[in-house]
N, C-alpha and C. Protein backbone atom coordinates (compact mmCIF):
# COMPACT_ATOMS: atom_id res chain seq x y z
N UNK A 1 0.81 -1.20 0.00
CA UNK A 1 0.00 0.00 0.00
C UNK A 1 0.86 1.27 0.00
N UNK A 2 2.17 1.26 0.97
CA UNK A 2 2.80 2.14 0.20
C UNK A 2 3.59 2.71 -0.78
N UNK A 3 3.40 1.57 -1.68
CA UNK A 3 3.87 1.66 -3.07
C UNK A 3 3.09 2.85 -3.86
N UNK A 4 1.80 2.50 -3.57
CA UNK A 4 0.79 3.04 -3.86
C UNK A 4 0.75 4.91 -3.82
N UNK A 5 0.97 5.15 -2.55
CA UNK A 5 0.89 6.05 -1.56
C UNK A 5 2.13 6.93 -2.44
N UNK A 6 3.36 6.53 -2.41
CA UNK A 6 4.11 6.92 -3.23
C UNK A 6 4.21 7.48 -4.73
N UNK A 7 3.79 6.40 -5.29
CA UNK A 7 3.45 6.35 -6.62
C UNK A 7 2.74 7.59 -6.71
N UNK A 8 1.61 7.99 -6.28
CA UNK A 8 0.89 9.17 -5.66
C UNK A 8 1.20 10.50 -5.65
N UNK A 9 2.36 10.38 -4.71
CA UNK A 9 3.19 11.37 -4.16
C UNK A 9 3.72 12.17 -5.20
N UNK A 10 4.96 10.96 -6.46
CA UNK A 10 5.13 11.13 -7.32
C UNK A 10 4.60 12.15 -8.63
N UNK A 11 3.61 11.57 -8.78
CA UNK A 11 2.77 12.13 -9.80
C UNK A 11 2.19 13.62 -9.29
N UNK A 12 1.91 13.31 -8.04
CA UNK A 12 1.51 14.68 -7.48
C UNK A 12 2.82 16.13 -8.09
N UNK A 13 3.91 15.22 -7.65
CA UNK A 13 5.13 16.66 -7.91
C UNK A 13 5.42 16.61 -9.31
N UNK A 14 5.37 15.72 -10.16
CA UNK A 14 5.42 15.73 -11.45
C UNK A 14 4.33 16.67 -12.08
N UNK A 15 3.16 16.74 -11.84
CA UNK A 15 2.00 17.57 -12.20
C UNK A 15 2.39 18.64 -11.52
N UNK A 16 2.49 19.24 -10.16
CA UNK A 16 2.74 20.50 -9.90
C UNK A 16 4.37 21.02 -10.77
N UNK A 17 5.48 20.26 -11.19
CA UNK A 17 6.57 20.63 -11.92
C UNK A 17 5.71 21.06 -13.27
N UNK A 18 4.86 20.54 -13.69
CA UNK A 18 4.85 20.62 -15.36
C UNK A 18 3.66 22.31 -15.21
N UNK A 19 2.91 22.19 -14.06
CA UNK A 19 2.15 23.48 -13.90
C UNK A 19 3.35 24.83 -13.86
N UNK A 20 4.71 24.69 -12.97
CA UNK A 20 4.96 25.89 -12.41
C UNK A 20 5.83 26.11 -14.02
N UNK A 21 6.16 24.86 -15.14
CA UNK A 21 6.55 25.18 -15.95
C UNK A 21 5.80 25.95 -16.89
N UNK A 22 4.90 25.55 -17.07
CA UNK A 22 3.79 26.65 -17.78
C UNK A 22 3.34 27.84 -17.40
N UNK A 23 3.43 27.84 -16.52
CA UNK A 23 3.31 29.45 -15.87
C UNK A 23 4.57 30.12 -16.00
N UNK A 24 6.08 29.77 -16.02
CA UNK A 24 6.88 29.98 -16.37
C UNK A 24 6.63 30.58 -17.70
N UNK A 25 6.66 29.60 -18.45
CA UNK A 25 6.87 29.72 -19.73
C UNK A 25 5.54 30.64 -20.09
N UNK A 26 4.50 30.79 -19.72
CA UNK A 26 3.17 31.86 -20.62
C UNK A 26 4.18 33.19 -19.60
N UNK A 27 4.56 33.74 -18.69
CA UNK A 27 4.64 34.97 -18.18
C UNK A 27 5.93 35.51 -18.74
N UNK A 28 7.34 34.16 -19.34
CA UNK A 28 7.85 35.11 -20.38
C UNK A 28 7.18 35.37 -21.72
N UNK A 29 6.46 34.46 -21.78
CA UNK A 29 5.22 35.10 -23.13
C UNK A 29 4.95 36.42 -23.08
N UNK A 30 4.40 36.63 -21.84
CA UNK A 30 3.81 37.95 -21.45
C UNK A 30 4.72 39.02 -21.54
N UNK A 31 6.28 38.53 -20.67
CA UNK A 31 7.31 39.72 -20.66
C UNK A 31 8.09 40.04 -22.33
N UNK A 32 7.83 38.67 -22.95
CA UNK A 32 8.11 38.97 -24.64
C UNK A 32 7.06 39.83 -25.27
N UNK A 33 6.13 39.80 -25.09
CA UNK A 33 4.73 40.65 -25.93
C UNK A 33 4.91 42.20 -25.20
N UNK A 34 5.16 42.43 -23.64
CA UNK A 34 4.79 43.80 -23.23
C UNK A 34 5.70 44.64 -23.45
N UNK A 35 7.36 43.79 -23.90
CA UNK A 35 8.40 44.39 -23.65
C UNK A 35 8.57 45.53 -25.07
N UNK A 36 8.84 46.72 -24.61
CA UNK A 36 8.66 47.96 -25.70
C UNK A 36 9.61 47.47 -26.76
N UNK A 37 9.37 47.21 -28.06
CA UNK A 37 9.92 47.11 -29.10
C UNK A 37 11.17 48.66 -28.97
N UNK A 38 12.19 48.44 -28.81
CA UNK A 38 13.05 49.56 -29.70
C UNK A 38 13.46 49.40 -30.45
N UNK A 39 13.18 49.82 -32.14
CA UNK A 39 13.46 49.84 -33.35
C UNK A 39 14.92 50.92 -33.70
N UNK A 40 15.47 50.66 -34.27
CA UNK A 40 16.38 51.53 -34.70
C UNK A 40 16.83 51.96 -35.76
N UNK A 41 16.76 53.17 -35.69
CA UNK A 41 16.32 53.90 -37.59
C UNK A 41 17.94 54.14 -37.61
N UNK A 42 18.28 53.59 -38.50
CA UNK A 42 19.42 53.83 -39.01
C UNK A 42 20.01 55.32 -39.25
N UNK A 43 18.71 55.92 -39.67
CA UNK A 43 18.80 57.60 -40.17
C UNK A 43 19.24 58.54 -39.38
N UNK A 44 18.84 58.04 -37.85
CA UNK A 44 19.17 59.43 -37.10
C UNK A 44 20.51 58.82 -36.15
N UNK A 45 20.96 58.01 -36.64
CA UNK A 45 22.33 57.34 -36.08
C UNK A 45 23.48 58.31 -36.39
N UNK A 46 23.99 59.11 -35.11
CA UNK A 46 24.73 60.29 -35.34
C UNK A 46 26.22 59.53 -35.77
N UNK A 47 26.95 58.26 -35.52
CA UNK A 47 27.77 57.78 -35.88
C UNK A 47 27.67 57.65 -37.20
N UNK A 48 26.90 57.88 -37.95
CA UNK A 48 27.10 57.20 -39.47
C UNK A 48 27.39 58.39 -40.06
N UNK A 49 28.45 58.80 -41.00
CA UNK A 49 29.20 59.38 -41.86
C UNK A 49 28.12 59.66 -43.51
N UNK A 50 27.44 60.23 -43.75
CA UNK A 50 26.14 60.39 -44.54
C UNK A 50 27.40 60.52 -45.92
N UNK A 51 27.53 61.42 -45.49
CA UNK A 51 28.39 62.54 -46.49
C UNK A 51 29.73 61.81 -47.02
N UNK A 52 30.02 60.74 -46.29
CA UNK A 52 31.30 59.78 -46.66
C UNK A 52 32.77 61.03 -46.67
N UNK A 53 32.63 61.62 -46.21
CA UNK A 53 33.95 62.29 -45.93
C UNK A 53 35.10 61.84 -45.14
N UNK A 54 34.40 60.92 -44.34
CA UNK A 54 36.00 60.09 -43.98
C UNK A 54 36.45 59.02 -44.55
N UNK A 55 35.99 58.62 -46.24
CA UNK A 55 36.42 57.83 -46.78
C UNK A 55 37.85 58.36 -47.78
N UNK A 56 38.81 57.58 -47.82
CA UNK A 56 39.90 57.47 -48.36
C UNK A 56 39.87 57.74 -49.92
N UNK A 57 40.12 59.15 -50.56
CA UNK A 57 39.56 59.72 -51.67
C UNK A 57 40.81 58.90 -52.63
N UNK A 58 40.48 57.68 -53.61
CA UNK A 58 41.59 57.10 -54.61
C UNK A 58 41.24 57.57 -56.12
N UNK A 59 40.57 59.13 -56.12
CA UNK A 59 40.94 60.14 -57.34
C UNK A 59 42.15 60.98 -57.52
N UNK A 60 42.68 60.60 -56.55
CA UNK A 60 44.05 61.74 -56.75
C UNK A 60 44.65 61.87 -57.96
């Protein structure tokens, strides 16, 4: 009978593991969906050289 009892026990923590995994896993769902997209426009990227003036002029 306490094979039984066990066996029980078992399954009990196996089912509460596979629950706290799903709740896991849907609330980074949640933190993936709420999290603010920052897009980045290339255009107003003050590092980028528009004008190419620091390129190496081989018209000389």
């Amino acid at each position: 009978m306490t094979t039984t009892f066990q066996k029980r026990q078992k399954e009990m923590k196996r089912i509460e593991k596979r629950k706290m995994k799903e709740e896991k896993r849907a609330q980074r769902k949640l933190d993936k969906t709420n999290a603010p997209e920052i897009e980045h426009d290339p255009a107003s990227d003050p590092t980028i050289d528009w004008n190419h003036s620091n390129e190496i002029s081989s018209h000389e």
